[in-house]
C-alpha atoms as a PDB file:
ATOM      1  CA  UNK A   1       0.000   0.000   0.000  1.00  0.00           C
ATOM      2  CA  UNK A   2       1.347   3.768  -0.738  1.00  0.00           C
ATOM      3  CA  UNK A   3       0.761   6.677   0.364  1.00  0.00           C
ATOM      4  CA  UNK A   4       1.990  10.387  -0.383  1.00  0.00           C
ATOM      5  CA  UNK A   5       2.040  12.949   2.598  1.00  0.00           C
ATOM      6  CA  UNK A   6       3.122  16.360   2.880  1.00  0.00           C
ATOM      7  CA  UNK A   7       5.539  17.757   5.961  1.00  0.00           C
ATOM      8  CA  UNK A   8       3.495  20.721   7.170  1.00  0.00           C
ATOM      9  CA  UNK A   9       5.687  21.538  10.766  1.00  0.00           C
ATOM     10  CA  UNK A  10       8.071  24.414  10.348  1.00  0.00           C
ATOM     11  CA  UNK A  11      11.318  22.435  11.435  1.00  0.00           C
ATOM     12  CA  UNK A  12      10.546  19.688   9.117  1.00  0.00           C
ATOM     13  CA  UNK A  13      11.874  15.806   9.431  1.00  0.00           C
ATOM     14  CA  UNK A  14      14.537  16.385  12.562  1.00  0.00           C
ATOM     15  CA  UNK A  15      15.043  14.088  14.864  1.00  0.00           C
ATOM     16  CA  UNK A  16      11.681  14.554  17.224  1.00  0.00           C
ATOM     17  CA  UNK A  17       9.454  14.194  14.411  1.00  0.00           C
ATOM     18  CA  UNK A  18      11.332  11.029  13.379  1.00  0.00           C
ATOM     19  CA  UNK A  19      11.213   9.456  16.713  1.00  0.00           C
ATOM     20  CA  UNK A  20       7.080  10.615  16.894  1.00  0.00           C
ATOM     21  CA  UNK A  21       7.331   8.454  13.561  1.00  0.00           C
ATOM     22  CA  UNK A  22       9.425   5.286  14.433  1.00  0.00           C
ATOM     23  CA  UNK A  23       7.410   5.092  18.070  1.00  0.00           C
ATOM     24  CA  UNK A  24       4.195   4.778  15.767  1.00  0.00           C
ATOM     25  CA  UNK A  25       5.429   2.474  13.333  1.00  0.00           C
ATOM     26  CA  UNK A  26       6.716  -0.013  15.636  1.00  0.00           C
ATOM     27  CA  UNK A  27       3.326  -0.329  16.808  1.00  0.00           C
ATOM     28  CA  UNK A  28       2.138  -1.876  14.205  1.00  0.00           C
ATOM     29  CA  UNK A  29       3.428  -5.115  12.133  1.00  0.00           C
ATOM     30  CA  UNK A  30       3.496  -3.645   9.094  1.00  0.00           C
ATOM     31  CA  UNK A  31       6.893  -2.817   7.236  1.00  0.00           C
ATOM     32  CA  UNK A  32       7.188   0.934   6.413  1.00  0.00           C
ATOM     33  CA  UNK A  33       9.372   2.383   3.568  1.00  0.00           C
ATOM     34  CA  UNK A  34       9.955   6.372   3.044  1.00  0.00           C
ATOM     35  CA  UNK A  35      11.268   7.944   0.031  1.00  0.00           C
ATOM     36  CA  UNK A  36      12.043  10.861  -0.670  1.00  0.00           C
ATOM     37  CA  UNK A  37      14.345  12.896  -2.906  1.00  0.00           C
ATOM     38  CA  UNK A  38      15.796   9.332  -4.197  1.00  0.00           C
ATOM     39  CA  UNK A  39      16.457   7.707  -0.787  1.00  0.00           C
ATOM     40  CA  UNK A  40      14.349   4.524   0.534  1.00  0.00           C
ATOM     41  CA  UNK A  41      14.541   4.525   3.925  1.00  0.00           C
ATOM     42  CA  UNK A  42      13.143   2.174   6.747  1.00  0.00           C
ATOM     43  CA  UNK A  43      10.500   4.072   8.659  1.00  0.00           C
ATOM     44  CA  UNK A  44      10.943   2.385  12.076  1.00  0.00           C
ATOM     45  CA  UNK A  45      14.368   3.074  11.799  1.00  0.00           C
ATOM     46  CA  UNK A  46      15.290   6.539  13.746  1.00  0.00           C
ATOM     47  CA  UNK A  47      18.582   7.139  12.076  1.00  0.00           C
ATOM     48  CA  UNK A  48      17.350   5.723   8.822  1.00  0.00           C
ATOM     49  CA  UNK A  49      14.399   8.317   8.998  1.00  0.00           C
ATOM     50  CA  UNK A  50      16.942  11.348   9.516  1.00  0.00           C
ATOM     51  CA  UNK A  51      19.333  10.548   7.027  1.00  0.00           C
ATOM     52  CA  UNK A  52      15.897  12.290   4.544  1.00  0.00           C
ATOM     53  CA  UNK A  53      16.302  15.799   6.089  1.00  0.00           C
ATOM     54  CA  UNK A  54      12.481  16.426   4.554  1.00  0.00           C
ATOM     55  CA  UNK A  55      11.650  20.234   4.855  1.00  0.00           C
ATOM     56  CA  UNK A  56       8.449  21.862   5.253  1.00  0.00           C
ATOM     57  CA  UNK A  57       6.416  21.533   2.201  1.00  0.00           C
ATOM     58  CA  UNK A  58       8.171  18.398   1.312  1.00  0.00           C
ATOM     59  CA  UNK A  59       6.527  15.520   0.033  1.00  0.00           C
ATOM     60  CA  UNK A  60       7.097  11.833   1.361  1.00  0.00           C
ATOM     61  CA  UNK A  61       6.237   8.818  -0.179  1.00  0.00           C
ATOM     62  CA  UNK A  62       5.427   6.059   1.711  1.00  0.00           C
ATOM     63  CA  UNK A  63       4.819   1.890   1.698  1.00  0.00           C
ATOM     64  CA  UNK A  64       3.499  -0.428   4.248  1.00  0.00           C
ATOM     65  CA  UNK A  65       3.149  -4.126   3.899  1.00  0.00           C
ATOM     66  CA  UNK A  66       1.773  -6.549   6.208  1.00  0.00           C
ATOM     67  CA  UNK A  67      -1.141  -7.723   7.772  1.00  0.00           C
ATOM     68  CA  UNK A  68      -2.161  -3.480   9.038  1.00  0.00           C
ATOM     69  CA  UNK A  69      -0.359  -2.056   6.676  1.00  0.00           C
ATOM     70  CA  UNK A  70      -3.809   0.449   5.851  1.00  0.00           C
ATOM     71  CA  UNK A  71      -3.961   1.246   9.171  1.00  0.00           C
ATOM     72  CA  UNK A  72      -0.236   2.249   9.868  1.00  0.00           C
ATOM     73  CA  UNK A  73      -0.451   4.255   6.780  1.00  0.00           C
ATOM     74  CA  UNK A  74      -3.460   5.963   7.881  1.00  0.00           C
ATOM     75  CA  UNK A  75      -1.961   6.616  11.576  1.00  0.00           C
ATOM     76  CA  UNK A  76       1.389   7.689  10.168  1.00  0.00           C
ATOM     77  CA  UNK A  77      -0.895  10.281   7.858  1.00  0.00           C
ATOM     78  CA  UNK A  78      -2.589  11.554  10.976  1.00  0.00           C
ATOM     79  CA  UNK A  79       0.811  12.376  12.969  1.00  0.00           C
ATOM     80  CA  UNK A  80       2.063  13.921   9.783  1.00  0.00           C
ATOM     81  CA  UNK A  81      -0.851  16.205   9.222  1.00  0.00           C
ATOM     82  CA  UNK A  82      -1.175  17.587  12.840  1.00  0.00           C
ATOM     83  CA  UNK A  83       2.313  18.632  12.613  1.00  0.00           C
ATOM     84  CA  UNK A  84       4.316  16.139  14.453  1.00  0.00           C
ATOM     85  CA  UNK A  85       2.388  18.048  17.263  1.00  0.00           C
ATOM     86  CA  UNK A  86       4.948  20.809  17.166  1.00  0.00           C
END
């Protein structure tokens, strides 16, 4: 499954937002991939995450597969669009 989601918090992908991210993802059984700007990165892994440096306004791409992979996307798209709660 794919989804597309834009960064809307002002600092962009740093390192809180990525940990808000991994904590989420590892919630769930799912796999999650992120790509952007030509990287594919593993989403429940922190240091993978940051290696993206997404700004605000950015768009990322991302996969889940697995047994919730609908619902991990869908939580993933709710952290992303309140901000990272920033």
């Amino acid at each position: 499954m794919h989804r597309s989601v834009k960064v809307i918090n002002d600092a962009g992908l740093h390192a809180r937002p990525c940990h808000a991210v991994v904590r989420l993802a590892l919630e769930f059984e799912a796999s999650l991939r992120v790509r952007f700007a030509g990287l594919d990165v593993n989403g429940k892994s922190i240091l993978e995450l940051m290696t993206l440096a997404a700004g605000k306004g950015e768009v990322l791409d991302l996969e889940a597969e697995g047994p919730d992979a609908e619902a991990l996307l869908a939580a993933i798209d709710a952290l992303i669009a309140t901000g990272f709660e920033e």
